[in-house]
PDB file of N, CA and C in Angstrom:
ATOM      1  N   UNK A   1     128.059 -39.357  47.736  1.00  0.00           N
ATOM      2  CA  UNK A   1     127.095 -38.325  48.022  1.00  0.00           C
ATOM      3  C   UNK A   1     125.891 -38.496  47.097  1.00  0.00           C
ATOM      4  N   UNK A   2     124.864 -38.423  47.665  1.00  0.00           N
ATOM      5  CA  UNK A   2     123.479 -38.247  46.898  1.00  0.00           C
ATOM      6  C   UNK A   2     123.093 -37.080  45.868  1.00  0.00           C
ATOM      7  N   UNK A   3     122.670 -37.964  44.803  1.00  0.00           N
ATOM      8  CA  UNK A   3     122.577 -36.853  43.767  1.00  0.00           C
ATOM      9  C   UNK A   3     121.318 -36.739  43.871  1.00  0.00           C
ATOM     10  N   UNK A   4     120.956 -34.941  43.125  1.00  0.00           N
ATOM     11  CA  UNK A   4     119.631 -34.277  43.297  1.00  0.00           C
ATOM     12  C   UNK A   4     118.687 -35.403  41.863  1.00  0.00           C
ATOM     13  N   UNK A   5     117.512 -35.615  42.377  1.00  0.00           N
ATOM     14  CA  UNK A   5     116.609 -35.910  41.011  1.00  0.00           C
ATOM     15  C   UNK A   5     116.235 -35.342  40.579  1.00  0.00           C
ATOM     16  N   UNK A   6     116.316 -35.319  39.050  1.00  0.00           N
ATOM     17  CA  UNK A   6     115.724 -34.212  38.016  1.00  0.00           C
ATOM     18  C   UNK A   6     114.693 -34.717  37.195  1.00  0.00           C
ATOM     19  N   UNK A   7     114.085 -33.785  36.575  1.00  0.00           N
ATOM     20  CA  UNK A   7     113.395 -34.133  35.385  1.00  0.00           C
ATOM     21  C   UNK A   7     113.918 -33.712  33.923  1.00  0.00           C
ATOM     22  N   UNK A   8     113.555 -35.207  33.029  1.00  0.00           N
ATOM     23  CA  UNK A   8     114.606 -34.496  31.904  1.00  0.00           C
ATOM     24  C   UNK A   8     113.576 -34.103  30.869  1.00  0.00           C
ATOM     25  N   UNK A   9     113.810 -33.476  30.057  1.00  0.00           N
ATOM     26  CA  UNK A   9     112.712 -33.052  29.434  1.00  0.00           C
ATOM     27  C   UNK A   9     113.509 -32.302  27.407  1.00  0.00           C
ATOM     28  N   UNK A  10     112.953 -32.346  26.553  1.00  0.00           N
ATOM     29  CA  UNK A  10     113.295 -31.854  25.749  1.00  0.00           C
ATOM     30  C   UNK A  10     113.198 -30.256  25.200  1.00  0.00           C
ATOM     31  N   UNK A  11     113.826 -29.318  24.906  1.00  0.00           N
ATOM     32  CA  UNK A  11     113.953 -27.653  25.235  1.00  0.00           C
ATOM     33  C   UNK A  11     112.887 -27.315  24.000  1.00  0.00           C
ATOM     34  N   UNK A  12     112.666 -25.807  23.839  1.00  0.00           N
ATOM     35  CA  UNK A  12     112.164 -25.759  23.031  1.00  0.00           C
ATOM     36  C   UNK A  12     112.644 -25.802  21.293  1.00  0.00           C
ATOM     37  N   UNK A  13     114.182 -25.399  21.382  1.00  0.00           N
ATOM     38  CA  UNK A  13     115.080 -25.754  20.418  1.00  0.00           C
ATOM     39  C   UNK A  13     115.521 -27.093  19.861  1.00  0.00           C
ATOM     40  N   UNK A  14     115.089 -28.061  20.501  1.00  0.00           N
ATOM     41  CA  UNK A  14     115.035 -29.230  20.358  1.00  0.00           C
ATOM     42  C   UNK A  14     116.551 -29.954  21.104  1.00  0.00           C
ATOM     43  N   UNK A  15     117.054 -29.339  22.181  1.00  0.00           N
ATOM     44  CA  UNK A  15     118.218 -29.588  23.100  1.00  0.00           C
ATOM     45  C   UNK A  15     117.386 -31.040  24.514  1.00  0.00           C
ATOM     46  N   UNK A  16     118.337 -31.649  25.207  1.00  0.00           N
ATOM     47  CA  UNK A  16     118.049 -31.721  26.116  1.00  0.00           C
ATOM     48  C   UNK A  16     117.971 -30.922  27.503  1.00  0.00           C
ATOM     49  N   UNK A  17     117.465 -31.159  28.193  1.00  0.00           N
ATOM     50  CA  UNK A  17     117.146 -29.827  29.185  1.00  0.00           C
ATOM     51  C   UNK A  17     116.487 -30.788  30.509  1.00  0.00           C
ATOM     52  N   UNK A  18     117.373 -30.693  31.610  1.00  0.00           N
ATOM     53  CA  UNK A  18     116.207 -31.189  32.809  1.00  0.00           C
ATOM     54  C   UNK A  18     116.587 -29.413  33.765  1.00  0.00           C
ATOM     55  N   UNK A  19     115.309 -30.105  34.648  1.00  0.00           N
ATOM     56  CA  UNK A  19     114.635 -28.852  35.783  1.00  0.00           C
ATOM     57  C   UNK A  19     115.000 -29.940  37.094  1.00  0.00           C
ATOM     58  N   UNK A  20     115.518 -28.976  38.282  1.00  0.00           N
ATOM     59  CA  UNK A  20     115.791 -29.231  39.500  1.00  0.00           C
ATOM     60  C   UNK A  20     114.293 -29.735  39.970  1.00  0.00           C
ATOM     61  N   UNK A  21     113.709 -30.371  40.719  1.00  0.00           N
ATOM     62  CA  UNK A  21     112.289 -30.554  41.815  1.00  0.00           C
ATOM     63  C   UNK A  21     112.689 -30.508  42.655  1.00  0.00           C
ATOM     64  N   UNK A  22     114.134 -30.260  43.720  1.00  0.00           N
ATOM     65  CA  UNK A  22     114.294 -30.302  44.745  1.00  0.00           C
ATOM     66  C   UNK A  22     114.289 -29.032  45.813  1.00  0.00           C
ATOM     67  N   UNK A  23     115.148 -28.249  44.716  1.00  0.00           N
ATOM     68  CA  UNK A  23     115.305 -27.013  45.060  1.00  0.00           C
ATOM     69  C   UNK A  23     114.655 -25.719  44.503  1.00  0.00           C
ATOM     70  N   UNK A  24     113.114 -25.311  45.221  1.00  0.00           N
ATOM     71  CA  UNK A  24     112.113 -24.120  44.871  1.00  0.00           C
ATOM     72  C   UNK A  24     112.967 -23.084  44.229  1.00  0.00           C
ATOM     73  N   UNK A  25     114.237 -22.435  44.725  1.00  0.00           N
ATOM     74  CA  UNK A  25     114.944 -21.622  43.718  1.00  0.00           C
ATOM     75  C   UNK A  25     115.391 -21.947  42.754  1.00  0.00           C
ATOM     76  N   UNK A  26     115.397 -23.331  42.266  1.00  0.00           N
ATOM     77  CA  UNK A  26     115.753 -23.294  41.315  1.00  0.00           C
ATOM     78  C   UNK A  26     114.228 -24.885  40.012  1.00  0.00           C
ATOM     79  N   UNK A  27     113.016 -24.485  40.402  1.00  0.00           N
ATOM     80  CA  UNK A  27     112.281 -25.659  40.100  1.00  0.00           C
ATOM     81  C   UNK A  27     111.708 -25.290  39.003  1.00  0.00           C
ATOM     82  N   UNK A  28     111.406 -24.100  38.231  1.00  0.00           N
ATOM     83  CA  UNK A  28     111.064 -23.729  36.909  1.00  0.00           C
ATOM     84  C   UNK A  28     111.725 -23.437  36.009  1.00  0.00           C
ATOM     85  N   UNK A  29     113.445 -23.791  36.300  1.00  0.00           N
ATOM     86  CA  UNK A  29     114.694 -23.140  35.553  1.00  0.00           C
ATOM     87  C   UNK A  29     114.959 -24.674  34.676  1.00  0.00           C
ATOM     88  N   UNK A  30     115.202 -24.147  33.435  1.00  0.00           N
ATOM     89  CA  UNK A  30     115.471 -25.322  32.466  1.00  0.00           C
ATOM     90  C   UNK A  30     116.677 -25.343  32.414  1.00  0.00           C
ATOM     91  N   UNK A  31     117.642 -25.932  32.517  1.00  0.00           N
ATOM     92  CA  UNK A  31     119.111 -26.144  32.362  1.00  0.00           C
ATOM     93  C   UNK A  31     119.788 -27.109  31.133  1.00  0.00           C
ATOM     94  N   UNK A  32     120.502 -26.667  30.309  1.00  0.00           N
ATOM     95  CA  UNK A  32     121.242 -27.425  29.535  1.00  0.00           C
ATOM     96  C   UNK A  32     121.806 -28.630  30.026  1.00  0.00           C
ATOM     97  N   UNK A  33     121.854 -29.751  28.720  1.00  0.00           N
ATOM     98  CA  UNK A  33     122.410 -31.259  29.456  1.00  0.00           C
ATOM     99  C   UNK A  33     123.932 -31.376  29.881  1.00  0.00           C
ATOM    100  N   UNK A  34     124.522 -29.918  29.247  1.00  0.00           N
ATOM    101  CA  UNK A  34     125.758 -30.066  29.561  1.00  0.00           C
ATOM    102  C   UNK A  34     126.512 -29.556  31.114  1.00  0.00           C
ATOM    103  N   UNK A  35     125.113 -28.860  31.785  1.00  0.00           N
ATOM    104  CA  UNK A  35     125.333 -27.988  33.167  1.00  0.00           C
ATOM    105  C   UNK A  35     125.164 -28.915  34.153  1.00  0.00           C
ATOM    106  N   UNK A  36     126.172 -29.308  35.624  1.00  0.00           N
ATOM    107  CA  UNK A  36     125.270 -30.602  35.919  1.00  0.00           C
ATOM    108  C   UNK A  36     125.468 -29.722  37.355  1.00  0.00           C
ATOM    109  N   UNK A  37     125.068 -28.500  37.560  1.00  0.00           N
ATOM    110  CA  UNK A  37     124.523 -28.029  39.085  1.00  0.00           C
ATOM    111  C   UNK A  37     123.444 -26.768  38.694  1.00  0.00           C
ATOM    112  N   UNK A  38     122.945 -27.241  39.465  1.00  0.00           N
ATOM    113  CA  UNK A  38     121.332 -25.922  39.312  1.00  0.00           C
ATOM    114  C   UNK A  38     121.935 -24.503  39.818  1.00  0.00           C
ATOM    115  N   UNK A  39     121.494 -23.930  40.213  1.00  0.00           N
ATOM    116  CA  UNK A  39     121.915 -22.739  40.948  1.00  0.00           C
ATOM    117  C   UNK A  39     121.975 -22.549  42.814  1.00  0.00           C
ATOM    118  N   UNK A  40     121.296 -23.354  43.244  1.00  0.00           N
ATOM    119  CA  UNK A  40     121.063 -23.244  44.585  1.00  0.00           C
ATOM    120  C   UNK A  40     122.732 -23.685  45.335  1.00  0.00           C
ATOM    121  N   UNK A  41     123.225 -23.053  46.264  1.00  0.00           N
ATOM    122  CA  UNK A  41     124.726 -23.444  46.681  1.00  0.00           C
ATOM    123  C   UNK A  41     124.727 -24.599  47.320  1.00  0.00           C
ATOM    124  N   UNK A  42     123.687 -25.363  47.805  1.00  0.00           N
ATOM    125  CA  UNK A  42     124.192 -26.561  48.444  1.00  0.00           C
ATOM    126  C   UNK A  42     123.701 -27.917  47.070  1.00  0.00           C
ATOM    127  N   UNK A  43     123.785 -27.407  46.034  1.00  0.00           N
ATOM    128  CA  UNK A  43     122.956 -28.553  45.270  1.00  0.00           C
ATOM    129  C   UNK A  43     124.723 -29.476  44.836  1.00  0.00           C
ATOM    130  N   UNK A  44     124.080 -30.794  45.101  1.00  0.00           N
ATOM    131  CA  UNK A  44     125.123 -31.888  45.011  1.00  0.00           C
ATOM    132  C   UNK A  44     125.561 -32.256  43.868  1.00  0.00           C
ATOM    133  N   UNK A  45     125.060 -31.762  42.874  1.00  0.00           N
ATOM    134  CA  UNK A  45     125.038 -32.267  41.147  1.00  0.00           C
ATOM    135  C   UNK A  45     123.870 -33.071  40.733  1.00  0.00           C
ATOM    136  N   UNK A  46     123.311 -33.017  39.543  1.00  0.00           N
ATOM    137  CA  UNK A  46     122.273 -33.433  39.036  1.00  0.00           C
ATOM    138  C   UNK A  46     122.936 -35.295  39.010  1.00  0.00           C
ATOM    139  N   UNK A  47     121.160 -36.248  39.051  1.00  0.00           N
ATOM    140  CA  UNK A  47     121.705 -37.564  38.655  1.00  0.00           C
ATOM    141  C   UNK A  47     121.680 -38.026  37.610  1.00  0.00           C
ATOM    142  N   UNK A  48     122.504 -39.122  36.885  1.00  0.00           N
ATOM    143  CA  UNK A  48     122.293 -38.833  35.635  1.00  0.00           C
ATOM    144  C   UNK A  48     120.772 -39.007  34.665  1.00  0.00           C
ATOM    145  N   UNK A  49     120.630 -39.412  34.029  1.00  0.00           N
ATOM    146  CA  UNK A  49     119.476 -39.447  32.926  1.00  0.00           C
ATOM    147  C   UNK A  49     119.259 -40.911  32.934  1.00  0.00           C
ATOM    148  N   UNK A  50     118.376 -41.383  33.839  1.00  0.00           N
ATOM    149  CA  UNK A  50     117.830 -42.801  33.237  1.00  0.00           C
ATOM    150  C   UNK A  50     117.006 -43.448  32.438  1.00  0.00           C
ATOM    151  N   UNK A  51     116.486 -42.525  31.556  1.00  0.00           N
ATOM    152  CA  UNK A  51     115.594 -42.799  30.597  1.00  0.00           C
ATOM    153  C   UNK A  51     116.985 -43.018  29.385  1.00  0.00           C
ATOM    154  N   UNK A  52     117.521 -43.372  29.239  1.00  0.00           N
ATOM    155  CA  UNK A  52     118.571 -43.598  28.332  1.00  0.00           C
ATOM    156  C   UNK A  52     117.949 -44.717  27.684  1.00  0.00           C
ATOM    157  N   UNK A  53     117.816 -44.961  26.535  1.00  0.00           N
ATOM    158  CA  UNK A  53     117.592 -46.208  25.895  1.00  0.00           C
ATOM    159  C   UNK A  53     118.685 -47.309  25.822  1.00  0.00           C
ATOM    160  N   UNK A  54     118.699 -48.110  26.085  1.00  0.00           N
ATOM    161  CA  UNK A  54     119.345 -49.183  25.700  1.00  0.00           C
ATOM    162  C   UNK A  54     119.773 -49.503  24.470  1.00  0.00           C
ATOM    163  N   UNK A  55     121.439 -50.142  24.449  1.00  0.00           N
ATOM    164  CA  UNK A  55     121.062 -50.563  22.763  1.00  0.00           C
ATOM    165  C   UNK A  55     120.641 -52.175  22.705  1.00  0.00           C
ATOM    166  N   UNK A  56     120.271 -52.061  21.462  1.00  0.00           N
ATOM    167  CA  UNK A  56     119.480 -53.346  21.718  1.00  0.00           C
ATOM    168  C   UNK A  56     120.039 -54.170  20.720  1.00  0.00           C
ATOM    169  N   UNK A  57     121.466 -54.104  20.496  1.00  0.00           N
ATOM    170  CA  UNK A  57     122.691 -55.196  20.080  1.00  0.00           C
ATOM    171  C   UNK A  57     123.566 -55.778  21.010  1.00  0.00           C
ATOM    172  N   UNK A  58     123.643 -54.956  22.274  1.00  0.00           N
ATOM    173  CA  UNK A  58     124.113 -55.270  23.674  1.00  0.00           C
ATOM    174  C   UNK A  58     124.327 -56.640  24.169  1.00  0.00           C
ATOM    175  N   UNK A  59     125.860 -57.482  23.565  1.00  0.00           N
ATOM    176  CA  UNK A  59     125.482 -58.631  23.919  1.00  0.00           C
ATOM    177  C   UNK A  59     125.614 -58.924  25.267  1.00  0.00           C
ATOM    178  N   UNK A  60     124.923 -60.373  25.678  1.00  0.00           N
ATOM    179  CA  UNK A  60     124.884 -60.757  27.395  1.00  0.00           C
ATOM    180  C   UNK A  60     125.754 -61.579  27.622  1.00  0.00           C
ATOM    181  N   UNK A  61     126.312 -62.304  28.952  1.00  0.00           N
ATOM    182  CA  UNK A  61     127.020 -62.999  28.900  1.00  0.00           C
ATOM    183  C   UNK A  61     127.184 -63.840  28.743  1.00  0.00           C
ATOM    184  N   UNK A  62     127.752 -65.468  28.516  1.00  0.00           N
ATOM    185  CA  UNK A  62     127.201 -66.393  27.512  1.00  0.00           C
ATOM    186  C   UNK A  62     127.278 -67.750  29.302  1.00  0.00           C
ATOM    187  N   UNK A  63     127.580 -67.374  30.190  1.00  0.00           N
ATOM    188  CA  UNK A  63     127.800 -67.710  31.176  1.00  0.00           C
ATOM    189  C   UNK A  63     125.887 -67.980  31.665  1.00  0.00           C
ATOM    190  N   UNK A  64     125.833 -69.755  31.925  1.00  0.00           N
ATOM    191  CA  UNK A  64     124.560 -69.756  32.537  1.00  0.00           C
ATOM    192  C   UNK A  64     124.276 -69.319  33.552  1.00  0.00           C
ATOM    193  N   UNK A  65     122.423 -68.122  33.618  1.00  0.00           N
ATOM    194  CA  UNK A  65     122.261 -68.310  34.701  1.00  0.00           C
ATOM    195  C   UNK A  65     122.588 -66.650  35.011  1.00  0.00           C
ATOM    196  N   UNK A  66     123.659 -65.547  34.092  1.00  0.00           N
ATOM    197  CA  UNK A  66     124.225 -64.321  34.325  1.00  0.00           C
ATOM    198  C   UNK A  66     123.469 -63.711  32.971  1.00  0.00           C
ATOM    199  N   UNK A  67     123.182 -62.709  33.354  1.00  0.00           N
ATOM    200  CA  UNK A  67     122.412 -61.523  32.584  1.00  0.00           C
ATOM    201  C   UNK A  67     123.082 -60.371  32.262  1.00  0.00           C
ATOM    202  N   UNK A  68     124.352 -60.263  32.825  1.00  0.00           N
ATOM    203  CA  UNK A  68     125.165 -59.310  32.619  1.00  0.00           C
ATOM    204  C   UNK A  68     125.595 -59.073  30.989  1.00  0.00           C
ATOM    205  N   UNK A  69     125.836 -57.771  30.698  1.00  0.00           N
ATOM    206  CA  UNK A  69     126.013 -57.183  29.757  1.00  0.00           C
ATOM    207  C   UNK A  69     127.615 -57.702  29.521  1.00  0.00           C
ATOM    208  N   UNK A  70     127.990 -57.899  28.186  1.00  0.00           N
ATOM    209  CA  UNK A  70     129.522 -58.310  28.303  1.00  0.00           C
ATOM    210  C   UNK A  70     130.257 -57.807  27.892  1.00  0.00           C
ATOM    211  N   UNK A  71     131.529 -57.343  29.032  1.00  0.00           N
ATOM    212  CA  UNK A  71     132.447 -56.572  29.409  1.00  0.00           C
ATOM    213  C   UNK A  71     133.305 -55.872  28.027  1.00  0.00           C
ATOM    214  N   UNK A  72     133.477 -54.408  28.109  1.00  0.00           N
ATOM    215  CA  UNK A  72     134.050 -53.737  26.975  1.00  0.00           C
ATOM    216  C   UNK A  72     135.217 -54.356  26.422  1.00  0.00           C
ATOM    217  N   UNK A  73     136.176 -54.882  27.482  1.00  0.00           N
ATOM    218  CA  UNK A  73     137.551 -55.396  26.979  1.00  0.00           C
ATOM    219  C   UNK A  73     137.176 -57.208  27.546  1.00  0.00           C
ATOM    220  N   UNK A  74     136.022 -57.502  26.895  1.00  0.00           N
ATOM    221  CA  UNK A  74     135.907 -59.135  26.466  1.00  0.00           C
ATOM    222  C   UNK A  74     135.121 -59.581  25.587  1.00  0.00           C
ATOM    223  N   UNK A  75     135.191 -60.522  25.264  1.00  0.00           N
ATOM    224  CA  UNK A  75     134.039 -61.055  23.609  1.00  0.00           C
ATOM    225  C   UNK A  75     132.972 -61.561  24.104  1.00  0.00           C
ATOM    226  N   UNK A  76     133.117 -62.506  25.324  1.00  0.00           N
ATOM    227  CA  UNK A  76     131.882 -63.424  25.301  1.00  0.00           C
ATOM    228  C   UNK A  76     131.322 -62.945  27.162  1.00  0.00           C
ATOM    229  N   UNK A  77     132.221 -62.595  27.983  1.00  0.00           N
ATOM    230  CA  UNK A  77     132.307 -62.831  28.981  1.00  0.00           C
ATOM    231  C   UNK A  77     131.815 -61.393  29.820  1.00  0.00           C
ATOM    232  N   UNK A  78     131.508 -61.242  30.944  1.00  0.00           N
ATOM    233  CA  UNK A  78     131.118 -59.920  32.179  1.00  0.00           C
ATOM    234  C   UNK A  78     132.370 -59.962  32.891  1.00  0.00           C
ATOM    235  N   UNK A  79     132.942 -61.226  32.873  1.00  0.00           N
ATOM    236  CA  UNK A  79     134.145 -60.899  34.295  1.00  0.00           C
ATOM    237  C   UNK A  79     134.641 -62.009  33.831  1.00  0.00           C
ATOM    238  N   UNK A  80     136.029 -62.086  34.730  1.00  0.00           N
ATOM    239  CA  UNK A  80     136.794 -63.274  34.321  1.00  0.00           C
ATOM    240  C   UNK A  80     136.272 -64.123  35.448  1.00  0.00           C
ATOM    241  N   UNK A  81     135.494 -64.280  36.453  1.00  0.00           N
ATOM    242  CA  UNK A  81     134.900 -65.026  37.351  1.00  0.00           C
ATOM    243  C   UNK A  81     133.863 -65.994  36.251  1.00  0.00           C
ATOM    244  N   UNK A  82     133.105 -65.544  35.323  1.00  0.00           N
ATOM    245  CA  UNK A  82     132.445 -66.154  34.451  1.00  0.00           C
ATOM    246  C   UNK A  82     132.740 -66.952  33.766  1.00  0.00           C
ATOM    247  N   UNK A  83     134.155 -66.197  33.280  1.00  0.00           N
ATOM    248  CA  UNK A  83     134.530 -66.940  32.226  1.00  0.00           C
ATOM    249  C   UNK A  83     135.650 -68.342  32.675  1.00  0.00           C
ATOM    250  N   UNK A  84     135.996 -67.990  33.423  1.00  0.00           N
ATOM    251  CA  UNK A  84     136.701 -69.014  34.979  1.00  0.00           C
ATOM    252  C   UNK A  84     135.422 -70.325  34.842  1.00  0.00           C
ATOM    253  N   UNK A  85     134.388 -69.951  35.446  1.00  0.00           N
ATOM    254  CA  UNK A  85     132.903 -70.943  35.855  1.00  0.00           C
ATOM    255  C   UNK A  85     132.677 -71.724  34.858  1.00  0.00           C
ATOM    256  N   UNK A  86     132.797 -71.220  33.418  1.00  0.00           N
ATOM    257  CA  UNK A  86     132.758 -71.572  32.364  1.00  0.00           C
ATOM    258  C   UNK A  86     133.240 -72.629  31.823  1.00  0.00           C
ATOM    259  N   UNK A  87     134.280 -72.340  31.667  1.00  0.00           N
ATOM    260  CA  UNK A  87     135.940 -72.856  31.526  1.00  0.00           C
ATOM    261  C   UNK A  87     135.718 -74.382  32.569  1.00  0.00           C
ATOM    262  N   UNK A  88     135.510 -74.193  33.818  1.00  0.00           N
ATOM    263  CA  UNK A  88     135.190 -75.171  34.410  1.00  0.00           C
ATOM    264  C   UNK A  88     134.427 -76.203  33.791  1.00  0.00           C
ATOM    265  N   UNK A  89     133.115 -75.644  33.973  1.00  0.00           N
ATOM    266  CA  UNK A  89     132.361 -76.744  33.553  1.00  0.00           C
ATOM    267  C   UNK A  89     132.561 -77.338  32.495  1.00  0.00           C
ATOM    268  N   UNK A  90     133.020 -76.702  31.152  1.00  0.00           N
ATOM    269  CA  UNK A  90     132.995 -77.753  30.021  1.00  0.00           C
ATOM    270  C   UNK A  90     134.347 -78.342  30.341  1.00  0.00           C
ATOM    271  N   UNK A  91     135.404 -78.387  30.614  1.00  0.00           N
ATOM    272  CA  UNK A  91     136.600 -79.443  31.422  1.00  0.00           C
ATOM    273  C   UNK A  91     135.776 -80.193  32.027  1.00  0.00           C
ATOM    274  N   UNK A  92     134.927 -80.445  33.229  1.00  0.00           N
ATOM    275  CA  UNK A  92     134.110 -81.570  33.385  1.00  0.00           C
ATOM    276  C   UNK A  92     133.399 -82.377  32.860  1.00  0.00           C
ATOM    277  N   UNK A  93     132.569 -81.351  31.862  1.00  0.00           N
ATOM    278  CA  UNK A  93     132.023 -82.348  31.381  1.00  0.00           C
ATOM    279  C   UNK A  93     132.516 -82.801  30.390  1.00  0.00           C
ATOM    280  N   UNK A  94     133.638 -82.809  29.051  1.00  0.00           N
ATOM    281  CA  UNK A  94     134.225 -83.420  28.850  1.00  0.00           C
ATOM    282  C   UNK A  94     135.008 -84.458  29.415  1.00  0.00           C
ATOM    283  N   UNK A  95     135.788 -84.477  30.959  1.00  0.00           N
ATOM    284  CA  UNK A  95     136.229 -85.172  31.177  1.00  0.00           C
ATOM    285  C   UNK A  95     135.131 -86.690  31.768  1.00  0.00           C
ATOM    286  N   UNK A  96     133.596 -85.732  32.257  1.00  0.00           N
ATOM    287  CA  UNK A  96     132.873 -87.196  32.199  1.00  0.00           C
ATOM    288  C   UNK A  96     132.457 -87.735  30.766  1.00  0.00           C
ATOM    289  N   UNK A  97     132.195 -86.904  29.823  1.00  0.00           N
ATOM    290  CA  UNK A  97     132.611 -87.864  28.536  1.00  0.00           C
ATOM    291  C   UNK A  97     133.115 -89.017  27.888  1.00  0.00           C
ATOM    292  N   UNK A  98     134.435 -88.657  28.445  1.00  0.00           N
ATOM    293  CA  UNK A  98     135.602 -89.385  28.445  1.00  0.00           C
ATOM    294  C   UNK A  98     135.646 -90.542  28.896  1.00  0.00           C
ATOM    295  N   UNK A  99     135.114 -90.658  30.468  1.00  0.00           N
ATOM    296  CA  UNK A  99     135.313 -91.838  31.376  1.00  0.00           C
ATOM    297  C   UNK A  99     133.765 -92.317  30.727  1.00  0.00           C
ATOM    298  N   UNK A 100     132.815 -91.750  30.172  1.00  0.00           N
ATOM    299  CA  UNK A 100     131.532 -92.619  29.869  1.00  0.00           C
ATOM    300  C   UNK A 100     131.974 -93.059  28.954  1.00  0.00           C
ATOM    301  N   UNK A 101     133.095 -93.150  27.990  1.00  0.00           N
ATOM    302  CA  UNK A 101     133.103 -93.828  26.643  1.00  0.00           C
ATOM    303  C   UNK A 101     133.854 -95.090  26.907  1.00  0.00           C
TER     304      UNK A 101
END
């Protein structure tokens, strides 16, 4: 189901706070980050917050060619499909190594 877009905005207490734009009953109402439906009865839930910063220690995957962020329960890798591809190639090319020597 489609979530409503919000605007997020900082409160005057220094909280986070977004406002509904979808729904006129509810488009000047500031809502806490912890509330995730406006007031109107058909509202689907707020989407989340994409202004999130990134961290910017976030390692990538070491797999050429993949940009993916790497996976919570792995060291180097996004997927074991990567790390599979990986795995491959240096077995080849060691094994043409081998036959070039």
């Amino acid at each position: 189901m489609r979530k409503c877009l919000v605007e997020w905005g900082d409160g005057d207490t220094g909280q986070r706070t977004w406002r509904c734009s979808y729904y006129l009953m509810c488009h000047g109402i500031a809502f806490k980050e912890s509330r995730e439906k406006c007031y109107h009865y058909r509202c689907p839930g707020r989407a989340e917050d994409t202004s999130v910063v990134e961290d910017p220690t976030e390692k990538i995957c070491s797999e050429e060619g993949c940009d993916n962020p790497v996976a919570s329960n792995r060291r180097e890798h996004c997927s074991e499909r990567c790390r599979k591809r990986m795995n491959s190639r240096n077995y080849l090319e060691r094994k043409r190594a081998k036959v070039a020597n």
